[in-house]
N, C-alpha and C. Protein backbone atom coordinates (compact mmCIF):
# COMPACT_ATOMS: atom_id res chain seq x y z
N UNK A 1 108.74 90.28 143.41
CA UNK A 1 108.49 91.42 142.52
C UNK A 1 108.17 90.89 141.13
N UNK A 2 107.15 91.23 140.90
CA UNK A 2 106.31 90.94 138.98
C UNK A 2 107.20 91.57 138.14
N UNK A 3 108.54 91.01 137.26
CA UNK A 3 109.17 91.60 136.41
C UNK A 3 108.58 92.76 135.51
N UNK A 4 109.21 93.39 134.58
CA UNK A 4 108.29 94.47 133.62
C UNK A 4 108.02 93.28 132.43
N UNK A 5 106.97 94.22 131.78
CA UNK A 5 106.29 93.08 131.10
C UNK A 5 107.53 93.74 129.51
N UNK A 6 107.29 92.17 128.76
CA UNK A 6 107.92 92.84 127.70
C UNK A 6 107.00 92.63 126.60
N UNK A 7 108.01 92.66 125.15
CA UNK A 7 106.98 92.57 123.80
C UNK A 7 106.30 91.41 123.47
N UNK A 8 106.70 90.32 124.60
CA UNK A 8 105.68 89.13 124.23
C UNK A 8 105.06 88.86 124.99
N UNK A 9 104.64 89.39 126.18
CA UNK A 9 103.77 89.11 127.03
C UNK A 9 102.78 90.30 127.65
N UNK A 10 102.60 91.47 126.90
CA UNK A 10 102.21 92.40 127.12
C UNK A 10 100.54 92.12 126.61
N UNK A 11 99.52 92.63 127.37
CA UNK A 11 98.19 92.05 127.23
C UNK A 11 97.73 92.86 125.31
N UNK A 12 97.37 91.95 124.69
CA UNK A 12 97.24 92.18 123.08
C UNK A 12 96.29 93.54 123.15
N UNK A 13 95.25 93.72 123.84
CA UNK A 13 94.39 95.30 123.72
C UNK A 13 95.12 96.17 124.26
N UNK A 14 96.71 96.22 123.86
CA UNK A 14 97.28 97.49 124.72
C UNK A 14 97.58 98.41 123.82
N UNK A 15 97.00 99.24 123.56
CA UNK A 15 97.19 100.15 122.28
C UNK A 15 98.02 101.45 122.23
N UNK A 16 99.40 100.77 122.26
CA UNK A 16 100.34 101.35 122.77
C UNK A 16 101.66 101.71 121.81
N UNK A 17 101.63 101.03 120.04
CA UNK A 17 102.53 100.63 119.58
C UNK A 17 102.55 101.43 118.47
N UNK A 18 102.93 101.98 117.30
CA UNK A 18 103.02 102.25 116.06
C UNK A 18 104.51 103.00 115.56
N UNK A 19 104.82 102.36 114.70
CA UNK A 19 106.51 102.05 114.03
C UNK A 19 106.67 104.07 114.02
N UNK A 20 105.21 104.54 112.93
CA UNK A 20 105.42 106.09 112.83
C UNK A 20 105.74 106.61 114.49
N UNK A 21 105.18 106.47 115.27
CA UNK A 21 105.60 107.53 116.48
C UNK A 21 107.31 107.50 116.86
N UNK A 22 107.98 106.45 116.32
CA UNK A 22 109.41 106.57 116.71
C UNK A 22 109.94 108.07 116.01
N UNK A 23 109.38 108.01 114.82
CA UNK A 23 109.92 109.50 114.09
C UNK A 23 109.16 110.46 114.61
N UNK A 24 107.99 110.75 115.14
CA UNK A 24 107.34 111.76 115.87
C UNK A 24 108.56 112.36 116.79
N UNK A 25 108.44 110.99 117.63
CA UNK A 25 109.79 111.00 119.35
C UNK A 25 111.13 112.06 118.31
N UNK A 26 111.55 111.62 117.35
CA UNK A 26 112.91 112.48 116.95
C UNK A 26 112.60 113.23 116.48
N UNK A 27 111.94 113.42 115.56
CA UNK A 27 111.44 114.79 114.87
C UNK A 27 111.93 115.97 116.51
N UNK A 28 110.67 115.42 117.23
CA UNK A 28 110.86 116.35 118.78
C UNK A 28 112.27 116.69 119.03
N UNK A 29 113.25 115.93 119.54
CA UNK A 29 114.29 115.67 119.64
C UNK A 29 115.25 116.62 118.92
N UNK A 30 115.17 116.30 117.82
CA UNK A 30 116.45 116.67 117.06
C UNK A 30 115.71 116.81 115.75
N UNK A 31 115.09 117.98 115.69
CA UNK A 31 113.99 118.55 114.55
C UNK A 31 115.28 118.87 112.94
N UNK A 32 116.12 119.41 113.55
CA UNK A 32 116.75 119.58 112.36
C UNK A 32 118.28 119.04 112.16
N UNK A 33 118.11 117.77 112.50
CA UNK A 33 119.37 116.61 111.84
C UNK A 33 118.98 115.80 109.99
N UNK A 34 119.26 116.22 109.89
CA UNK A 34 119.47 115.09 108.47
C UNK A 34 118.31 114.22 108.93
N UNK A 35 117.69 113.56 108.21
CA UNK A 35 116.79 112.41 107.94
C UNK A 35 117.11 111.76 106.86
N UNK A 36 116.68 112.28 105.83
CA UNK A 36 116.96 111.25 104.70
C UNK A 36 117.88 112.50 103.83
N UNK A 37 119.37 111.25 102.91
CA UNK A 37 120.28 112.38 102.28
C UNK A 37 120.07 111.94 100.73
N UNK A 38 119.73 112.21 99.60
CA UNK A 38 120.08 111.75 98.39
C UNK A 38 120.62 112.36 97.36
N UNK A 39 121.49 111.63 96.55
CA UNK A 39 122.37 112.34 95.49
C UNK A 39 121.59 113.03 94.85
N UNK A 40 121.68 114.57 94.15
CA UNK A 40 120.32 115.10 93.26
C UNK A 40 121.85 116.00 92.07
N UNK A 41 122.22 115.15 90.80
CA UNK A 41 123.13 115.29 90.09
C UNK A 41 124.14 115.81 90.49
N UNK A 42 124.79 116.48 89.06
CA UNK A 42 126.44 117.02 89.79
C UNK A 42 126.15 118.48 89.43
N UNK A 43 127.17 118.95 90.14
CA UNK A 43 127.14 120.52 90.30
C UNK A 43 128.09 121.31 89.46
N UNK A 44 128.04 122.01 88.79
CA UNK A 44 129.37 122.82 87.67
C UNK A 44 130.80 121.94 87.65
N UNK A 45 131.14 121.98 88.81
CA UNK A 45 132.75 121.41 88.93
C UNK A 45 132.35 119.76 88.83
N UNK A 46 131.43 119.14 88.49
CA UNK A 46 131.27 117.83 88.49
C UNK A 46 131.29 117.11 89.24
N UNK A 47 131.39 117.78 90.95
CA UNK A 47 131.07 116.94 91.98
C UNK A 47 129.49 116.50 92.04
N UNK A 48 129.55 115.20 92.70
CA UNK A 48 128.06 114.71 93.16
C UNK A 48 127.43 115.60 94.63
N UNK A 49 126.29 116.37 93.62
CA UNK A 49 125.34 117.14 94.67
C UNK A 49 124.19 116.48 95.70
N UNK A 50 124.16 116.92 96.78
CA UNK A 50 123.34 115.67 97.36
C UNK A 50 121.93 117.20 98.14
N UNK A 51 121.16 116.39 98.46
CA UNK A 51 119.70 116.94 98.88
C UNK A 51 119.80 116.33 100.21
N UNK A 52 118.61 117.30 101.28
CA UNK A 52 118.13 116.29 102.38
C UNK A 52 116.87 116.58 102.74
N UNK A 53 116.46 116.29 103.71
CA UNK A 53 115.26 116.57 104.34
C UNK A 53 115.22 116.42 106.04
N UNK A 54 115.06 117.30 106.90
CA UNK A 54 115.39 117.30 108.25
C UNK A 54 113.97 115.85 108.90
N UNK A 55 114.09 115.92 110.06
CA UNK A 55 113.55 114.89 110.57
C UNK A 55 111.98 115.78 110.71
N UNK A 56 112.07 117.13 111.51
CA UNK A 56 110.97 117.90 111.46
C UNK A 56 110.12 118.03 110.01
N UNK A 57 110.82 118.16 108.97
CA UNK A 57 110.34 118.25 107.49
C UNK A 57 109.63 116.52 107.16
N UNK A 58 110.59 115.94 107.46
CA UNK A 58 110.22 114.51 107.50
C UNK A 58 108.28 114.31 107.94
N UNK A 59 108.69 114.44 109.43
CA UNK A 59 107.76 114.51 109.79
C UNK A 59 105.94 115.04 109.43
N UNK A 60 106.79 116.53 109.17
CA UNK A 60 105.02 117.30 108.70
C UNK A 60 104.91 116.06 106.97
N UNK A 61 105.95 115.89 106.60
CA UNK A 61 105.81 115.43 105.26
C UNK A 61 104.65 114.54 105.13
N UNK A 62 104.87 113.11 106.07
CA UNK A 62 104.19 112.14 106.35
C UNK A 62 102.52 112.18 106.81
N UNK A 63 102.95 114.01 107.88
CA UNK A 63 101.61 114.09 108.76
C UNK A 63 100.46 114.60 106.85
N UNK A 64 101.42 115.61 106.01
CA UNK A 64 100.44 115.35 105.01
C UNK A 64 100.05 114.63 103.91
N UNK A 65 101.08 113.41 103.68
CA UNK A 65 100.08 112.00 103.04
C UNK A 65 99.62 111.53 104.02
N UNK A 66 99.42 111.50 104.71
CA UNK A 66 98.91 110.79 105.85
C UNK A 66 96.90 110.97 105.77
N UNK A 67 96.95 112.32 106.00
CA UNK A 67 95.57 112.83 105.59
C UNK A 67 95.07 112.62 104.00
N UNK A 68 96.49 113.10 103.51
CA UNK A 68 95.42 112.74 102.43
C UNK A 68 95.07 111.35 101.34
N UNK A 69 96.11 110.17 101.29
CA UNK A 69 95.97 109.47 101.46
C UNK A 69 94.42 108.68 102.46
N UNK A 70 94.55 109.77 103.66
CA UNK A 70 93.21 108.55 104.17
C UNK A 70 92.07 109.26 103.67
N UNK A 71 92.27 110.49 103.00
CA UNK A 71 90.90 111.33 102.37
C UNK A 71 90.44 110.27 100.89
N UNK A 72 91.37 109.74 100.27
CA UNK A 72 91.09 108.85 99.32
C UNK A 72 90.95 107.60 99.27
N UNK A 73 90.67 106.99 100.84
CA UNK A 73 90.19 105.41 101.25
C UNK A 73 91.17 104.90 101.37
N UNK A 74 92.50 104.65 101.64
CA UNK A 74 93.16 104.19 102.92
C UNK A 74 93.03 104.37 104.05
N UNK A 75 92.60 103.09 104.86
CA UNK A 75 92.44 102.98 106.00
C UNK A 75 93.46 102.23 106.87
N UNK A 76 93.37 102.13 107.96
CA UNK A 76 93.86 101.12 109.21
C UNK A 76 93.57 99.50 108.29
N UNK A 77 94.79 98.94 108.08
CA UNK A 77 94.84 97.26 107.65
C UNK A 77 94.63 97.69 106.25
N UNK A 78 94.64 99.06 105.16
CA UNK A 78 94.59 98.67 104.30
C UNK A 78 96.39 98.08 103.12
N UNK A 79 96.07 96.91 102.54
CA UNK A 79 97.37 96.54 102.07
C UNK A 79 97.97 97.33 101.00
N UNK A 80 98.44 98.00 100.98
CA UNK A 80 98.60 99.03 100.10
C UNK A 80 100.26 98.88 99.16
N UNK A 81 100.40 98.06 97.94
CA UNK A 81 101.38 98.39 97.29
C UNK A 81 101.98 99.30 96.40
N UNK A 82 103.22 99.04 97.42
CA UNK A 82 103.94 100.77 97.21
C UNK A 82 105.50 99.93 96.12
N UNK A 83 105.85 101.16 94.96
CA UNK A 83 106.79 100.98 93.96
C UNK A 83 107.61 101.99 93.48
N UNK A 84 107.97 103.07 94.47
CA UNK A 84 108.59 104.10 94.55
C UNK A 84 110.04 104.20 94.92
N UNK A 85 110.54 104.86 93.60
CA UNK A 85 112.15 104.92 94.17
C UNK A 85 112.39 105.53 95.50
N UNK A 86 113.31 104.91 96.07
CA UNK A 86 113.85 105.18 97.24
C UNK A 86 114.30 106.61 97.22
N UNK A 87 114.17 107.14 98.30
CA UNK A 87 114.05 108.91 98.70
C UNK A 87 113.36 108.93 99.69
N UNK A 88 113.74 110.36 99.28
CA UNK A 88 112.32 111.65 100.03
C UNK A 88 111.12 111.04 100.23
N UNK A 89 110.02 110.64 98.92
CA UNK A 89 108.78 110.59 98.94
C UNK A 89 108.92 109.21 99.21
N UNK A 90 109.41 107.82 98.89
CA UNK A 90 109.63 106.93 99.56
C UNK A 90 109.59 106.90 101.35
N UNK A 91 110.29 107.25 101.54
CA UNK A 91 110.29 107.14 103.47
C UNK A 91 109.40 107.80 103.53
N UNK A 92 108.58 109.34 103.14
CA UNK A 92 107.41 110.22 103.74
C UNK A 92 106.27 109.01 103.81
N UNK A 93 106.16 107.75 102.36
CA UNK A 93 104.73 107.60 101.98
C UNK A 93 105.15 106.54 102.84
N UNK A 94 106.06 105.88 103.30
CA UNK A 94 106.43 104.73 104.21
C UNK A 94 105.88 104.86 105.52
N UNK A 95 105.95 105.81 105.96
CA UNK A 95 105.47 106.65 107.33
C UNK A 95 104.15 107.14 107.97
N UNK A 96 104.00 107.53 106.61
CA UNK A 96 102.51 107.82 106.51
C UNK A 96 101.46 106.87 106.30
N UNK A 97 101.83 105.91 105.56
CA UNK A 97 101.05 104.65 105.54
C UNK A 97 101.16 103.91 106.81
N UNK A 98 102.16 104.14 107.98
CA UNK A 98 102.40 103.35 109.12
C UNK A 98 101.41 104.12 109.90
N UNK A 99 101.51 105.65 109.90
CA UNK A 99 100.34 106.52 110.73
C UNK A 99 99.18 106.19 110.71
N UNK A 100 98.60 105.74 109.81
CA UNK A 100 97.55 105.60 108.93
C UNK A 100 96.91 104.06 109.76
N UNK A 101 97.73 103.69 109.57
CA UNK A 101 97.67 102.08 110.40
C UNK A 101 97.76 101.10 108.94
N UNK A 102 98.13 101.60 108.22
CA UNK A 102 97.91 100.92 106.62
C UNK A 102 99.22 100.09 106.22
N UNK A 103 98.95 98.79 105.64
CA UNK A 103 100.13 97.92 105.71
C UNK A 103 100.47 98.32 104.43
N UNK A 104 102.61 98.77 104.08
CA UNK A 104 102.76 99.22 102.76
C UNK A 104 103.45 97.22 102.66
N UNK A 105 103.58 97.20 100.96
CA UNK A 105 103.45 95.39 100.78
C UNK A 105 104.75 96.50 99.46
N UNK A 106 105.93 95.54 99.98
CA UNK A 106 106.82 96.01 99.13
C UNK A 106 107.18 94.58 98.37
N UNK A 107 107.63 94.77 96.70
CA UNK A 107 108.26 93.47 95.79
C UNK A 107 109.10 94.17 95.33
N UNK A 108 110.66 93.31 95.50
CA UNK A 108 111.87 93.97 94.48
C UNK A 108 111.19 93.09 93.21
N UNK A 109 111.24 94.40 92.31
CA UNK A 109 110.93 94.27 91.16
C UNK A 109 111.82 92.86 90.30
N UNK A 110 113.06 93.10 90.83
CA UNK A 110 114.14 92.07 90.25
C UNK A 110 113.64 90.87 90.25
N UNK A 111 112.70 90.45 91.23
CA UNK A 111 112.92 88.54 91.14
C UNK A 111 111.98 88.16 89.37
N UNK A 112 111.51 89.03 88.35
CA UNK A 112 111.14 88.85 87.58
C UNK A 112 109.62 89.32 86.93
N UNK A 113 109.08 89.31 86.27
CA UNK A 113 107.63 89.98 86.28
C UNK A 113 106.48 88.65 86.51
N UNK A 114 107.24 87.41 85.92
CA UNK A 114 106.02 86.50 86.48
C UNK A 114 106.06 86.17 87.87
N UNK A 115 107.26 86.30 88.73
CA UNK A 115 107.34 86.07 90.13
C UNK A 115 106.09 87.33 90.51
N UNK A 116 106.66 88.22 90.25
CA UNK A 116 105.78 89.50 90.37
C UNK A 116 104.68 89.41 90.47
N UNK A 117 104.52 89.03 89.23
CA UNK A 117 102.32 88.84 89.32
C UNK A 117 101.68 87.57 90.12
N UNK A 118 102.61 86.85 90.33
CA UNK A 118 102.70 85.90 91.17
C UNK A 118 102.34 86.46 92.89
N UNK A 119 103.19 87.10 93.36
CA UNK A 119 103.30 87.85 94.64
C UNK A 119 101.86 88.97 94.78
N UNK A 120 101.94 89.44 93.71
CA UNK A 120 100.48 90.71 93.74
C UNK A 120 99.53 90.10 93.81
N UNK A 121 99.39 89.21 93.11
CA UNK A 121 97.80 87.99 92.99
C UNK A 121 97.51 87.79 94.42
N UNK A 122 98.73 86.76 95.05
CA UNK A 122 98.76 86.56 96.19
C UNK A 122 98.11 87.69 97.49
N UNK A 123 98.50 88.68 97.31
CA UNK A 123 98.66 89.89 98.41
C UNK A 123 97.50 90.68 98.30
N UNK A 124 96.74 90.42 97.73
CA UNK A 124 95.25 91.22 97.16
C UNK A 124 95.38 92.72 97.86
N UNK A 125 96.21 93.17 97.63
CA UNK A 125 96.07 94.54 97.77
C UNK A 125 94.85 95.73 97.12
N UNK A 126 94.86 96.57 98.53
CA UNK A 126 93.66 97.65 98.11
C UNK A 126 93.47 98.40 97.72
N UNK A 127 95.52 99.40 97.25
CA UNK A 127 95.72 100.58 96.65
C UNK A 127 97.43 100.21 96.56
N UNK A 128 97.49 101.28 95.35
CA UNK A 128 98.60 100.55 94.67
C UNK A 128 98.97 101.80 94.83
N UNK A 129 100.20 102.28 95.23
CA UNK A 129 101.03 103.76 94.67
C UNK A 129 102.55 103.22 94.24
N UNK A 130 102.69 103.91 93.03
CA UNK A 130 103.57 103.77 92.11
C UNK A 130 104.39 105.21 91.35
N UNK A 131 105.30 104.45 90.63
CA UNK A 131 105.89 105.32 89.64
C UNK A 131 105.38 105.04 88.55
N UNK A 132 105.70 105.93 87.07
CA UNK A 132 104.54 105.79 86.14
C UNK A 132 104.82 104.12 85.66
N UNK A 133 106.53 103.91 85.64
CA UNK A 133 106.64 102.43 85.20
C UNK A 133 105.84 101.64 85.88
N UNK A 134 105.35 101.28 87.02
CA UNK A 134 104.94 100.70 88.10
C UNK A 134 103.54 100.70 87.46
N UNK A 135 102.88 101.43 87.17
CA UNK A 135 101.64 101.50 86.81
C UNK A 135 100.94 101.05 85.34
N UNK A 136 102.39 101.01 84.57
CA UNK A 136 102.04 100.73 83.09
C UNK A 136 102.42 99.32 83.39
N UNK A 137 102.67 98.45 84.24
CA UNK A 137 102.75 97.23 84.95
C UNK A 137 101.54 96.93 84.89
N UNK A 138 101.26 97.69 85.94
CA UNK A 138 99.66 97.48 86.30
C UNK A 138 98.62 97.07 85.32
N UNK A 139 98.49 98.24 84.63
CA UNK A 139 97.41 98.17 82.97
C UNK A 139 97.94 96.89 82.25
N UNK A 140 99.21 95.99 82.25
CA UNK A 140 99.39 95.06 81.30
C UNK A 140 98.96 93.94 81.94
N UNK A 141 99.38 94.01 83.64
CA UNK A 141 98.61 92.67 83.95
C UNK A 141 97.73 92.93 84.69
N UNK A 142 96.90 93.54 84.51
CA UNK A 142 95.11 94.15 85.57
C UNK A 142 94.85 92.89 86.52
N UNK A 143 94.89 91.60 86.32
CA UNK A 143 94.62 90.62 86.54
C UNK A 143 94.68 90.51 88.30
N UNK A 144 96.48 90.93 88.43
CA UNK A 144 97.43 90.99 89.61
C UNK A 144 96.74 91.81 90.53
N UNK A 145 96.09 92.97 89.68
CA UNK A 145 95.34 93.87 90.87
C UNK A 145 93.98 94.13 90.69
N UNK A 146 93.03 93.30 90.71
CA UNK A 146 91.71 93.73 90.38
C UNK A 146 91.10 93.89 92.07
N UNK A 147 91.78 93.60 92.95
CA UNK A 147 91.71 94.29 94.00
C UNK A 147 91.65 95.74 94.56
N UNK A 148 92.62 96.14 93.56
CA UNK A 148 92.92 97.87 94.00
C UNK A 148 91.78 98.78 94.01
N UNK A 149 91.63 99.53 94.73
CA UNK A 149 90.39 100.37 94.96
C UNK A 149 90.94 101.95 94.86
N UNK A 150 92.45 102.20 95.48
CA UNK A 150 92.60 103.57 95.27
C UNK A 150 93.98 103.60 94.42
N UNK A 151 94.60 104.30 93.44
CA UNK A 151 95.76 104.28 93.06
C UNK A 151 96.41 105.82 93.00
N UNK A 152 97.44 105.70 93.11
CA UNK A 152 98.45 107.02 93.47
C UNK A 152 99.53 107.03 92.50
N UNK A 153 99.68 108.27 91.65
CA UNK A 153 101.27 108.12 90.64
C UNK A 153 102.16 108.94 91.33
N UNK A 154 103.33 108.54 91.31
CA UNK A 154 104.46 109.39 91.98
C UNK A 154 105.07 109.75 90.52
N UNK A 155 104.58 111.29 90.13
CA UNK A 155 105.17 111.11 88.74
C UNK A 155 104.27 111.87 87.94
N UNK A 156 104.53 111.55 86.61
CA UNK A 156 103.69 112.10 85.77
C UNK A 156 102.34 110.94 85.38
N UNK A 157 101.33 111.09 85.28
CA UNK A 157 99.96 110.16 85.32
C UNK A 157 100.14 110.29 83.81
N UNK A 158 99.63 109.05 83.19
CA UNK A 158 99.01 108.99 82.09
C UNK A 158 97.93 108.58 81.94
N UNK A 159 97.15 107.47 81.01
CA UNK A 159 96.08 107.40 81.12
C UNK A 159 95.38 106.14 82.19
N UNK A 160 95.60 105.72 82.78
CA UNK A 160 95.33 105.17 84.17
C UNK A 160 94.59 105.46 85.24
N UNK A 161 94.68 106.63 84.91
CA UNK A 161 93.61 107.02 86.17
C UNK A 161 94.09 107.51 87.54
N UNK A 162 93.02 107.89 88.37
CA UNK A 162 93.78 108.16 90.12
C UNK A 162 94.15 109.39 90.22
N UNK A 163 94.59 109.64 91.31
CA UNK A 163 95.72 110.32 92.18
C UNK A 163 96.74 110.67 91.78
N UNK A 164 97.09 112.06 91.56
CA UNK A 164 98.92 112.09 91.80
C UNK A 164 99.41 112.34 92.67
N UNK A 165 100.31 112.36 93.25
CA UNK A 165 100.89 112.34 94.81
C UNK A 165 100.91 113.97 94.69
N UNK A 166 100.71 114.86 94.32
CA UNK A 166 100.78 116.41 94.44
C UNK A 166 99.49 116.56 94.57
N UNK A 167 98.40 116.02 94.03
CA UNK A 167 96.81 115.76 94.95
C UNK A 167 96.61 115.33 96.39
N UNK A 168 97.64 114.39 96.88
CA UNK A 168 97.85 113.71 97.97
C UNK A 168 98.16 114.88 99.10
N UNK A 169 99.05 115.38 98.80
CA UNK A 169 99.83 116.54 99.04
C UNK A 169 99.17 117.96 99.29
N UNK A 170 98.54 118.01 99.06
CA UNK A 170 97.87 119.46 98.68
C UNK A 170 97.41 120.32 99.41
N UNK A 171 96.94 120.56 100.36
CA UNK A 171 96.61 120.78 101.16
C UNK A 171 97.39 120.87 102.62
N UNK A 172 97.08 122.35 102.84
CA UNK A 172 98.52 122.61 104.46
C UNK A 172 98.97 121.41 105.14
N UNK A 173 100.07 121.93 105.92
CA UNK A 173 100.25 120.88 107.06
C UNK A 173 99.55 121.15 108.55
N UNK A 174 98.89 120.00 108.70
CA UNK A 174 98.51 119.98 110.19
C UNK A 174 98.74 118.30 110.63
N UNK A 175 98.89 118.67 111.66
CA UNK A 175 99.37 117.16 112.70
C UNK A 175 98.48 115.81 112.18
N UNK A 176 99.14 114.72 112.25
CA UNK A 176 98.24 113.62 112.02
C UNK A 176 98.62 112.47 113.19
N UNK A 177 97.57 112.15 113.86
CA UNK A 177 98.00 111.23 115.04
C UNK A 177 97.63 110.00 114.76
N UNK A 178 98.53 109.38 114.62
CA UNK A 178 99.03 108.10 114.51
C UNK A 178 98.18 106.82 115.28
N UNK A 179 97.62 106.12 114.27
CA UNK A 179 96.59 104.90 114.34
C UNK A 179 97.09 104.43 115.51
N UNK A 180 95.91 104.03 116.52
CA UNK A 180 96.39 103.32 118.01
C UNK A 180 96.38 101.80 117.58
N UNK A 181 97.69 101.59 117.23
CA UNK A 181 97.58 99.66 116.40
C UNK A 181 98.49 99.15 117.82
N UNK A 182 97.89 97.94 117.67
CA UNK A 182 98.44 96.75 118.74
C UNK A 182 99.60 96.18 118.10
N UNK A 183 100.64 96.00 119.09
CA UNK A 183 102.16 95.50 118.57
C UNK A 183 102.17 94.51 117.72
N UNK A 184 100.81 93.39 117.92
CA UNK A 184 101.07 92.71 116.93
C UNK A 184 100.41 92.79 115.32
N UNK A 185 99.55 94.28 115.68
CA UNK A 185 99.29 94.48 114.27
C UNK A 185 100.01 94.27 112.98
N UNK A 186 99.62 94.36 111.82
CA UNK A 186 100.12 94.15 111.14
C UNK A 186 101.28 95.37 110.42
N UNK A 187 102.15 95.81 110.44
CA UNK A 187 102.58 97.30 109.95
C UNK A 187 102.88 96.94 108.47
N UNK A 188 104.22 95.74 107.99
CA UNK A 188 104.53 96.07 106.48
C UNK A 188 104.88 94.47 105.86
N UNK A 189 104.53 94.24 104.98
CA UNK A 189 104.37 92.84 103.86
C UNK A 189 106.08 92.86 103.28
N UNK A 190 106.65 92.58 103.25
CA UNK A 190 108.22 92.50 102.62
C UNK A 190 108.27 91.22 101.41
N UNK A 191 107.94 91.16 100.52
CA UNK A 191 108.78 89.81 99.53
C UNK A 191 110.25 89.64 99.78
N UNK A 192 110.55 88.05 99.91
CA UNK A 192 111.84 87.96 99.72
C UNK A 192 112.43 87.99 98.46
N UNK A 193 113.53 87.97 98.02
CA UNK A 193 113.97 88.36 96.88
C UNK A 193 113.80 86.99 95.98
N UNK A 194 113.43 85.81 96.50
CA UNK A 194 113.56 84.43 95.27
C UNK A 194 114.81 83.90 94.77
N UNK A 195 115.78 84.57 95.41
CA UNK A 195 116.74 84.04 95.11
C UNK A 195 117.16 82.09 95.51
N UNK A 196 116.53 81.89 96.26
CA UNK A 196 117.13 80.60 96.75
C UNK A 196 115.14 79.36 96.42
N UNK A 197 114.25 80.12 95.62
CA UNK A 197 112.93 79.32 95.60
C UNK A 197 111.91 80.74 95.46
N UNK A 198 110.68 80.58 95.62
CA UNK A 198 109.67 81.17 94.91
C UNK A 198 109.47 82.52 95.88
N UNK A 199 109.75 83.63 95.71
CA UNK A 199 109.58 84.84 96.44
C UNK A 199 108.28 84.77 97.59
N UNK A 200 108.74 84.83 98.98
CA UNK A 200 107.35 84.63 99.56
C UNK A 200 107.05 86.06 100.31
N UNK A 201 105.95 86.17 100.91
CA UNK A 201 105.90 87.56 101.58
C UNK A 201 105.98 87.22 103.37
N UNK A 202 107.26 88.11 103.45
CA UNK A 202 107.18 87.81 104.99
C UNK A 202 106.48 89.53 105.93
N UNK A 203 105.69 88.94 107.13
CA UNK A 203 104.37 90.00 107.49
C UNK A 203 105.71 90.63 108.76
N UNK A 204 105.64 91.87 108.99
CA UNK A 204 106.21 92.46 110.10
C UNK A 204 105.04 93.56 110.99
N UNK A 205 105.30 92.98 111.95
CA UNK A 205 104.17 93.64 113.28
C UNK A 205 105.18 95.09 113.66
N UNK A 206 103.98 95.80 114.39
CA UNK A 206 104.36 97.07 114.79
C UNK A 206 105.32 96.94 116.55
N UNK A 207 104.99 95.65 116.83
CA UNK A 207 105.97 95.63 118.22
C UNK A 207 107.34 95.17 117.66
């Protein structure tokens, strides 16, 4: 008997894989469990108030950056650095860039700003979405990204140019089906933090 095949021996044109359909599968599942929870201040009596977003909400969230994001030239393999506080719109644009087939290229800001421009140079990214700090980055060292072709503010825009993620957004929700990428595609770019030598970018596949 021919064992089942697994994630390393499965024939490479099997277009079978993408990180977003795991949240599709739960969304289905269990449409209204918690997904993502975050503190959103304190409430009269001074307890810490918290927010959520269900997995179903999750979901349509992603299905609409998803579109619109690819209405503004993100594509399948595009490297796209993302600088958004962790949340809500964090995991939606995380998701949606995986639907998309689009690699998000994350840097903790911490290992320094010349490590930084160091890592961006490197990563020639094609669209940058940010917070406004993230972007007034951008304008000081242009250098790091003269690659970028589309840019996105999570935030209030100043003079920079682009997208605001409520442009991204805009438009109803309808379904977005998820890029047919091969396991060993490419899904997301991670920097290590530099703590122990020079921050490098390690690549993670969709199998």
């Amino acid at each position: 008997m021919t064992p089942p095949a697994s994630s390393t021996d499965r024939r490479a044109d099997d277009y079978t894989v993408n990180i977003a359909r795991q949240l599709t599968a739960v969304a289905a599942r269990t449409p209204d469990k918690h997904a993502v929870v975050w503190t959103a201040g304190r409430g009269a009596s001074g307890r810490t108030r918290y927010g959520h977003v269900t997995f179903k909400e999750l979901e349509q969230e992603t299905d609409r950056y998803a579109h619109g994001l690819s209405a503004a030239g993100i594509r399948q393999g595009t490297r796209t650095i993302l600088f958004v506080t962790p949340g809500r719109d964090f995991f939606a644009l995380v998701f949606a860039l995986f639907k998309i087939g689009a690699v998000p290229v994350m840097v903790d800001p911490g290992i320094g700003r010349q490590q930084m421009r160091r890592c961006l140079t490197d990563v020639q990214g094609e669209a940058f979405i940010g917070v406004p700090l993230a972007h007034l980055f951008r304008t000081l060292y242009p250098g790091a990204f003269r690659s970028v072709r589309v840019a996105v503010t999570v935030g209030r825009r100043w003079g920079w140019g682009g997208l605001r993620l409520e442009d991204v957004r805009a438009d109803p929700w309808t379904p977005y089906e998820a890029a047919p990428t091969r396991e060993t595609d490419a899904a997301a770019i991670l920097f290590t933090s530099g703590s122990t030598g020079p921050a490098k970018g390690v690549l993670y596949e969709h199998g």
